[in-house]
N, C-alpha and C. Protein backbone atom coordinates (compact mmCIF):
# COMPACT_ATOMS: atom_id res chain seq x y z
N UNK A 1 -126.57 30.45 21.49
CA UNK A 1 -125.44 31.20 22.01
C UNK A 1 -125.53 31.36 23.53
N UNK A 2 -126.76 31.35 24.02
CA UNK A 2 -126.97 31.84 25.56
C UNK A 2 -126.76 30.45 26.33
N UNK A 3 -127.02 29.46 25.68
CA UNK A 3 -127.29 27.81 25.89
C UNK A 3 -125.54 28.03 26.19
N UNK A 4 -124.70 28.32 25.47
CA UNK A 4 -123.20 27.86 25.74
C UNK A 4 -122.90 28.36 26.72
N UNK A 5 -123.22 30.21 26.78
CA UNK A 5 -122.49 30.93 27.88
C UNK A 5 -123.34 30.53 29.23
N UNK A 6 -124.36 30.12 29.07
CA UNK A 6 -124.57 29.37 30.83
C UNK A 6 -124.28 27.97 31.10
N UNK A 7 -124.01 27.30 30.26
CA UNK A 7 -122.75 25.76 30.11
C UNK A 7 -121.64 26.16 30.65
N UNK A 8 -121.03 27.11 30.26
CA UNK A 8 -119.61 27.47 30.50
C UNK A 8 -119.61 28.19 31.90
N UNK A 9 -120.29 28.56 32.47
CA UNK A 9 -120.23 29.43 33.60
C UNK A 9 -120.87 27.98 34.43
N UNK A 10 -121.56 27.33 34.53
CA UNK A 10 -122.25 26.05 35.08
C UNK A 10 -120.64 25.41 35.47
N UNK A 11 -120.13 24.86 33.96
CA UNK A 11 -118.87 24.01 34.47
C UNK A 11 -117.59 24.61 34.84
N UNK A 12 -117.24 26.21 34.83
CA UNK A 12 -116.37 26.90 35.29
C UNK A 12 -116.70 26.87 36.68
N UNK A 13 -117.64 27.34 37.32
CA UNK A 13 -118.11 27.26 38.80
C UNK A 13 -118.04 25.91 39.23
N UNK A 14 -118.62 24.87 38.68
CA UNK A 14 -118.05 23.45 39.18
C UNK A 14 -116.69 22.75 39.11
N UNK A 15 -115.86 23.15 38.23
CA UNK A 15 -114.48 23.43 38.26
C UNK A 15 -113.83 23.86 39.28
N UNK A 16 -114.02 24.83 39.72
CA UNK A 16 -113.87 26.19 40.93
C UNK A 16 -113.92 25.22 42.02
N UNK A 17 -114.99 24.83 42.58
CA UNK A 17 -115.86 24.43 43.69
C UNK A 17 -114.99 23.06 43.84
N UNK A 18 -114.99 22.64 42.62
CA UNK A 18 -114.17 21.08 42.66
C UNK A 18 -112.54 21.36 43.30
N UNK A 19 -111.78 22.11 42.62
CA UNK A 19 -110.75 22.65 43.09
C UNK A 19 -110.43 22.75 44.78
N UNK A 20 -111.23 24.18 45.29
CA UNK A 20 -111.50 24.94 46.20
C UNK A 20 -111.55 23.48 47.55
N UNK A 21 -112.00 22.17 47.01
CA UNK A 21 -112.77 20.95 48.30
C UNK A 21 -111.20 20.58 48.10
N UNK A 22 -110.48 19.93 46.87
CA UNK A 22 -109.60 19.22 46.91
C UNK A 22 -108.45 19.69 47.85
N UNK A 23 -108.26 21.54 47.61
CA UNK A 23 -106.93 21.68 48.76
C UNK A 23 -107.28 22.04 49.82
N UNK A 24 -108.53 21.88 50.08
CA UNK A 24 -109.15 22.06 51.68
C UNK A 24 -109.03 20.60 52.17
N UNK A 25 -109.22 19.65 51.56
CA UNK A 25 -109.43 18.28 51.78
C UNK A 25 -108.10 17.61 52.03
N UNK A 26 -107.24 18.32 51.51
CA UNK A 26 -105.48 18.32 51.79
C UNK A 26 -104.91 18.53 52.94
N UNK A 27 -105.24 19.66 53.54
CA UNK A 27 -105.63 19.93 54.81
C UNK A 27 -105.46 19.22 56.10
N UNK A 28 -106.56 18.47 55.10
CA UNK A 28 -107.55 17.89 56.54
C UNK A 28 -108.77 18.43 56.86
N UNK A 29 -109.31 17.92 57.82
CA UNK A 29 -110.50 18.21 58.39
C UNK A 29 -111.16 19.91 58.96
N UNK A 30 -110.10 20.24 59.84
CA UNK A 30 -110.23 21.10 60.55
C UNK A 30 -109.03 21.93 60.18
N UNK A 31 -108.21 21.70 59.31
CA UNK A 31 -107.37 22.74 58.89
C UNK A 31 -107.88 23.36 57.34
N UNK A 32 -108.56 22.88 57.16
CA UNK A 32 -109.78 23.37 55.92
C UNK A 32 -110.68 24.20 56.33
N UNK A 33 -111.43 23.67 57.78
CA UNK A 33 -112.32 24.31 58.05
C UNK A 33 -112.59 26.15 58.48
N UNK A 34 -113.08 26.97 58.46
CA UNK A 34 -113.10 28.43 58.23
C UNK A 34 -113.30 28.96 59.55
N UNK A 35 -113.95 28.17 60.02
CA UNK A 35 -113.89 28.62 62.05
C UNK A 35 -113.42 27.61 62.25
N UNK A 36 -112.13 26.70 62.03
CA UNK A 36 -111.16 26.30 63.12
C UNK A 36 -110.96 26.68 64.06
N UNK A 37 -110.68 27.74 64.51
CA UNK A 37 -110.18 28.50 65.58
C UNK A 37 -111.55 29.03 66.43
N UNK A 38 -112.71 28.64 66.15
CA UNK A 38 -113.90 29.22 67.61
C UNK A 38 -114.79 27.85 67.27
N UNK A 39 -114.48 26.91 66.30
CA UNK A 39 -115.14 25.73 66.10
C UNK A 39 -114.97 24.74 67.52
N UNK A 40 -116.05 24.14 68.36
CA UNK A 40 -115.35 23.44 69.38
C UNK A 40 -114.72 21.93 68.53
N UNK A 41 -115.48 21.72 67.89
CA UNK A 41 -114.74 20.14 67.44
C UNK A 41 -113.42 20.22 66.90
N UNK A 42 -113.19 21.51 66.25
CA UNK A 42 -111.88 21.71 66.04
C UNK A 42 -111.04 21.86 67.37
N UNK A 43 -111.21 22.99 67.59
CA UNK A 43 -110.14 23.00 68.86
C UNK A 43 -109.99 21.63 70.32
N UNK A 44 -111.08 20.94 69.83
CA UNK A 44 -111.11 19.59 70.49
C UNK A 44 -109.64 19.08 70.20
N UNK A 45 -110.40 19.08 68.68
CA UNK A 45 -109.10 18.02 67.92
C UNK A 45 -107.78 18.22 67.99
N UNK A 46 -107.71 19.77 68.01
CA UNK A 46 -106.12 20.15 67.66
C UNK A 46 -105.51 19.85 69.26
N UNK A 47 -106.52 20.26 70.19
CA UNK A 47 -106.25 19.97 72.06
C UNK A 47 -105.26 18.45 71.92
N UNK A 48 -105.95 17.60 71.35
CA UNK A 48 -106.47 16.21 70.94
C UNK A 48 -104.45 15.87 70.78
N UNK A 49 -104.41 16.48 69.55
CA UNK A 49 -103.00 16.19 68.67
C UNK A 49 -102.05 17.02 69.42
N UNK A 50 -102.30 18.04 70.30
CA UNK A 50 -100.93 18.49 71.25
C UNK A 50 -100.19 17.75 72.06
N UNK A 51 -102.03 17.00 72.93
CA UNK A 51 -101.48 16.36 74.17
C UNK A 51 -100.22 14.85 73.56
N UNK A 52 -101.04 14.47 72.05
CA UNK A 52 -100.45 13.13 71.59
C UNK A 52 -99.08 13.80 71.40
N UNK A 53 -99.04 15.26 70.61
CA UNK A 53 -97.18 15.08 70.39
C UNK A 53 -96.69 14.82 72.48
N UNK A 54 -97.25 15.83 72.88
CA UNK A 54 -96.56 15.30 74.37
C UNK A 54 -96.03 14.38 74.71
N UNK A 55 -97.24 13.27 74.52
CA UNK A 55 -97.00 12.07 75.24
C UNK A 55 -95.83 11.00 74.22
N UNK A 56 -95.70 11.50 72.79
CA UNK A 56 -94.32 10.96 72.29
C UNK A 56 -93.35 11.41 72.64
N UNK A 57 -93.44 13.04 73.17
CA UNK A 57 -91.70 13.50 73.60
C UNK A 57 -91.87 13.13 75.22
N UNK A 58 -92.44 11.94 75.69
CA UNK A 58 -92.23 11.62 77.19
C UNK A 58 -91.51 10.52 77.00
């Protein structure tokens, strides 16, 4: 009986976890990420994708 209820909590949490990557991974990179906003590689990147919309509305 104890064998099931820590099976079930094992693959409920890996369920979870599996979930939790896929709509972070939807995202993207750095729009997943939890310090986006004081991360430097993030705010690199997003710097990164402003200047590019710019240089299409030139």
């Amino acid at each position: 009986m104890i064998n099931i209820i820590i099976l079930l909590a094992i693959l409920g949490y890996s369920a979870w976890v599996l979930v939790r990557f896929l709509r972070k991974s939807r995202q993207g990179a750095c729009a997943g990420c939890s310090s986006s906003k004081s991360c430097p590689g993030c705010a690199g990147s997003s710097m990164n994708e402003d200047h590019a919309k710019i240089k299409e509305s030139i």
